[in-house]
N, C-alpha and C. Protein backbone atom coordinates (compact mmCIF):
# COMPACT_ATOMS: atom_id res chain seq x y z
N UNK A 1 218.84 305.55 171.27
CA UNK A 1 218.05 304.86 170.27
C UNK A 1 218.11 305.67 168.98
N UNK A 2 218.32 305.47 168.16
CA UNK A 2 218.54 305.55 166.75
C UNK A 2 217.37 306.43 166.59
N UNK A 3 216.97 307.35 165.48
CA UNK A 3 215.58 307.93 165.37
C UNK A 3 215.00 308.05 166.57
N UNK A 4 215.11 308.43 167.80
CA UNK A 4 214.48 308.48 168.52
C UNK A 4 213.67 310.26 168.60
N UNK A 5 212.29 310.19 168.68
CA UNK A 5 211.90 311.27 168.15
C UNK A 5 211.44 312.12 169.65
N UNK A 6 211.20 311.29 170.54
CA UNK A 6 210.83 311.78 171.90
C UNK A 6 211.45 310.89 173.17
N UNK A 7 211.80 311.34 174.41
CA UNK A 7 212.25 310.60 174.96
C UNK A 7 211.61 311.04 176.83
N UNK A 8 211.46 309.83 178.34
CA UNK A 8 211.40 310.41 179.12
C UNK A 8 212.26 309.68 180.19
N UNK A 9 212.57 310.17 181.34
CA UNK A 9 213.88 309.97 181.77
C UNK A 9 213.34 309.29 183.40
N UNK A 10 214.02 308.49 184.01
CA UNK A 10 213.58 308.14 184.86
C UNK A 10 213.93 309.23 186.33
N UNK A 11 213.52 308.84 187.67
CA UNK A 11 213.75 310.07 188.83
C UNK A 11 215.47 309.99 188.78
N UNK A 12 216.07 309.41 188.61
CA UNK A 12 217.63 309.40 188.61
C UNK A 12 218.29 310.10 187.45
N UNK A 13 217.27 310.53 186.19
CA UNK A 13 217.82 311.03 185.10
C UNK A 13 218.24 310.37 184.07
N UNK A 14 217.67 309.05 184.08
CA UNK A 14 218.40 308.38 182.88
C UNK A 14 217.07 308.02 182.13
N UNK A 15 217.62 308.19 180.82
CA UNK A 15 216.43 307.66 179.76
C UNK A 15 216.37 306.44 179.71
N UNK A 16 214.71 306.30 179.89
CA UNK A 16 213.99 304.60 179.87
C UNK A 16 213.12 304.63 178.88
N UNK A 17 212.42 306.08 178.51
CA UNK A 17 211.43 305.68 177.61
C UNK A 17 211.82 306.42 176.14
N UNK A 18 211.55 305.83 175.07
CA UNK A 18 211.76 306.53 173.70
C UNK A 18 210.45 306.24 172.59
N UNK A 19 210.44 307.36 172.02
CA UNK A 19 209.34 306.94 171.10
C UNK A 19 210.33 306.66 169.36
N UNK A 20 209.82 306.21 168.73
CA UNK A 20 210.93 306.37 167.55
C UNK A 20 209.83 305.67 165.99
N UNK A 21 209.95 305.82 164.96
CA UNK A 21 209.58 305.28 163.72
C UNK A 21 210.39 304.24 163.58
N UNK A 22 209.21 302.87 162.72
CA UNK A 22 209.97 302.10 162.76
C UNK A 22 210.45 301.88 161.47
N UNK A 23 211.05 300.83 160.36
CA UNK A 23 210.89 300.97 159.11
C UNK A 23 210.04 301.18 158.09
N UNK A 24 208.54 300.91 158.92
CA UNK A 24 207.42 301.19 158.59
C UNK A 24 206.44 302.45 158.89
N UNK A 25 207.48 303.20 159.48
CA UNK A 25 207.08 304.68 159.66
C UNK A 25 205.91 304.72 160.96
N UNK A 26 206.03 303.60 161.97
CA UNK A 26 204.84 303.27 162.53
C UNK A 26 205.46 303.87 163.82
N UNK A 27 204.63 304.61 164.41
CA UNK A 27 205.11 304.97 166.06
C UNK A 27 205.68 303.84 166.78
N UNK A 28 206.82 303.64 167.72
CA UNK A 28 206.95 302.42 168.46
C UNK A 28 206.97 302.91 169.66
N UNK A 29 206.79 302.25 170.86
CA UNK A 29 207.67 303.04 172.03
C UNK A 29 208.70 302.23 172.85
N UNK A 30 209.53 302.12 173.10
CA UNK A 30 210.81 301.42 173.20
C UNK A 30 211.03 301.86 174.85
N UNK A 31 211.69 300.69 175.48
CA UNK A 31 211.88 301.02 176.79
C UNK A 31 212.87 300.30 177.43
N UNK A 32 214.07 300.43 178.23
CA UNK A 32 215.09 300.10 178.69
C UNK A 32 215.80 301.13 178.73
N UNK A 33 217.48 300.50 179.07
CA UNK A 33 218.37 301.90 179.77
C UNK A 33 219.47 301.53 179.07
N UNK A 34 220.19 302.21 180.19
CA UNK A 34 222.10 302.35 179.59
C UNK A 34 222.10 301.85 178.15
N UNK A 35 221.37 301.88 177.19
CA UNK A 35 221.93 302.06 175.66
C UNK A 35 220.61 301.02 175.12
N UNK A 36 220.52 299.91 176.25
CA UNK A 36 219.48 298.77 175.26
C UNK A 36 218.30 299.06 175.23
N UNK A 37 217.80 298.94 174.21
CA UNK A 37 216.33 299.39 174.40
C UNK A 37 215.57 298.25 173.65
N UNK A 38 214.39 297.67 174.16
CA UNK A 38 213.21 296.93 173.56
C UNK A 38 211.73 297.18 173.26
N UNK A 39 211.15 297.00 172.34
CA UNK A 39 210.11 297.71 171.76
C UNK A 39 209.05 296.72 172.52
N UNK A 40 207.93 297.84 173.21
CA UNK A 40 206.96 297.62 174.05
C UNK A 40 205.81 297.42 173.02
N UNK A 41 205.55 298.31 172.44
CA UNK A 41 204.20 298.58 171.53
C UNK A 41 204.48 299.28 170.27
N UNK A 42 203.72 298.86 169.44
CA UNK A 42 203.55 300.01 168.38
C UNK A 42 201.99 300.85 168.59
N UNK A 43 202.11 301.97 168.46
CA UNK A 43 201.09 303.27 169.44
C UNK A 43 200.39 303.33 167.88
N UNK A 44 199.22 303.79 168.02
CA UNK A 44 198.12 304.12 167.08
C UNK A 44 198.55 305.75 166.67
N UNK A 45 198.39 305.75 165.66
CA UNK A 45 198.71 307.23 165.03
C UNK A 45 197.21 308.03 165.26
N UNK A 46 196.21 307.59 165.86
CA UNK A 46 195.11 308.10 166.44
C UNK A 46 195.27 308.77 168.02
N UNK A 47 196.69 308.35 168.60
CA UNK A 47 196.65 308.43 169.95
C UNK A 47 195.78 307.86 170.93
N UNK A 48 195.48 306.57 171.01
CA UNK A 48 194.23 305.71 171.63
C UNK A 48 195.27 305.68 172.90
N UNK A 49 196.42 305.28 172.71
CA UNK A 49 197.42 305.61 173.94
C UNK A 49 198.79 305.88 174.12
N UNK A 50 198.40 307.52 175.13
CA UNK A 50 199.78 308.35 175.34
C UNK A 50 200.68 308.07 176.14
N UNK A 51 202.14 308.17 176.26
CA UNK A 51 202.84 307.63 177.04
C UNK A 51 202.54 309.46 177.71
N UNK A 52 202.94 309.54 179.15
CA UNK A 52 203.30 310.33 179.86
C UNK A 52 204.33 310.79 180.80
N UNK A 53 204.36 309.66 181.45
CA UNK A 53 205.30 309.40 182.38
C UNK A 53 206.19 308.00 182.64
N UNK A 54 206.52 308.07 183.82
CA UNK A 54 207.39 306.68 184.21
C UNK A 54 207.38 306.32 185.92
N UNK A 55 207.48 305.27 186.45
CA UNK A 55 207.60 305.29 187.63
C UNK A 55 208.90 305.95 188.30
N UNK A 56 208.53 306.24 189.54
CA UNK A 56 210.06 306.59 189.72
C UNK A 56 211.70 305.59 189.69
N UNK A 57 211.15 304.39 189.70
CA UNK A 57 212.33 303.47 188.91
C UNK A 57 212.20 303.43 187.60
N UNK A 58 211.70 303.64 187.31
CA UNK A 58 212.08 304.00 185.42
C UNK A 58 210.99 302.28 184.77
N UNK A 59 210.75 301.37 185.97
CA UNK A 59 209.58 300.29 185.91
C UNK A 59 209.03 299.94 185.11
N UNK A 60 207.65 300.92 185.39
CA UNK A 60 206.74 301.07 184.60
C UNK A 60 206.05 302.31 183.98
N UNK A 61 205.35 302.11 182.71
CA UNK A 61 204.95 303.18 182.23
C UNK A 61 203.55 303.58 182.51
N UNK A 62 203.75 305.53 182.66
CA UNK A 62 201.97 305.60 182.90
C UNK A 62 202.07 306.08 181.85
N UNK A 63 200.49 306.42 181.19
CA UNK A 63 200.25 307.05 179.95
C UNK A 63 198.35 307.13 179.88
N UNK A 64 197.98 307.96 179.02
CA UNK A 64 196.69 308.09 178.83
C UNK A 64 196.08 306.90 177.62
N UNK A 65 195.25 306.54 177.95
CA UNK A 65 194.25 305.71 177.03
C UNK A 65 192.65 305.41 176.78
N UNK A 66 192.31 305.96 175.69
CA UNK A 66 190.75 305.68 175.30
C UNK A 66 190.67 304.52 174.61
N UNK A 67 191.56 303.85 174.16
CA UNK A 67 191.04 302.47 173.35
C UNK A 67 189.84 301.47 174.13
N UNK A 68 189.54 300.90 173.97
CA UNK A 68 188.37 300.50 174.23
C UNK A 68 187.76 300.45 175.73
N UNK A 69 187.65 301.95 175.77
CA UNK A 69 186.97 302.94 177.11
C UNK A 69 186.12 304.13 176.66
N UNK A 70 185.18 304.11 177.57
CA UNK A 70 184.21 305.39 177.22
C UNK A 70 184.83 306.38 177.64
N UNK A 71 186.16 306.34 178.33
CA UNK A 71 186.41 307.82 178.63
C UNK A 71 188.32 307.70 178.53
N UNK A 72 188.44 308.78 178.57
CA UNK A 72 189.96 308.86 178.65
C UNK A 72 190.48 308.37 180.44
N UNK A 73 191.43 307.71 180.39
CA UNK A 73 192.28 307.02 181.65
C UNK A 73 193.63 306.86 182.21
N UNK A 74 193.71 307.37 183.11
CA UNK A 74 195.30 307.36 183.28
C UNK A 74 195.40 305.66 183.36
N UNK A 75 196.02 304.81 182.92
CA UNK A 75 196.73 303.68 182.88
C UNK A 75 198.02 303.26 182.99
N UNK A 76 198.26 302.39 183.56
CA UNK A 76 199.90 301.88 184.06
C UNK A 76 200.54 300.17 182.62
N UNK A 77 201.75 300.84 181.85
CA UNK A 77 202.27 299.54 181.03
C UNK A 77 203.26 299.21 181.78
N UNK A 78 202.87 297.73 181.48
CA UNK A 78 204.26 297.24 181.90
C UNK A 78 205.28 296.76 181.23
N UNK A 79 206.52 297.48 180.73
CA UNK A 79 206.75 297.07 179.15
C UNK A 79 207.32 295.60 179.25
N UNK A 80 207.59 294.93 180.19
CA UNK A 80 207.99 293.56 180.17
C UNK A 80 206.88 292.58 179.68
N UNK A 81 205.60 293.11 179.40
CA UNK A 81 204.61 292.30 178.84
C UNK A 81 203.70 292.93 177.68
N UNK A 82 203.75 294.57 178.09
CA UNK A 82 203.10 295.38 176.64
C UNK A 82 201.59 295.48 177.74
N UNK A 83 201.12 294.56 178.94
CA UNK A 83 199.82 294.84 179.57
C UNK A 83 199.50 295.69 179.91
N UNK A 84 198.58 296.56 179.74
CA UNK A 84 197.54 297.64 180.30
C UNK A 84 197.24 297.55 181.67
């Protein structure tokens, strides 16, 4: 991925997840393999939610989130829909 500023790799070693700026300088996080990648979300420059990890198929994403929670949460995306 082009600009890609962070990246995490699935249990087989291949990159699924990327974080990158978009033309709008806006965090995105982008997710797919062997080269294609599609943009899941654009992430709050507050960090309301962190990507962390990945399933061990490269699936789905875990990550931390306080957006509208009283507390911080491990949470599961699914980037085929962007759902929490």
């Amino acid at each position: 991925v082009k600009d890609g500023l962070w990246f995490i790799a699935d249990a087989a070693g291949r990159i699924r997840l990327v974080l990158r700026r978009n033309k709008d300088r806006q965090l995105v996080l982008m997710h797919g393999g062997d080269g294609v990648f599609r943009e899941v979300m654009v992430l709050d420059e507050d960090g309301d939610i962190r990507p962390i990890g990945l399933s061990t198929d490269g699936a789905m994403i875990y990550g931390v989130a306080e957006q509208d929670r009283g507390q911080r949460d491990l949470v599961e995306i699914d980037p085929a829909t962007g759902n929490i």
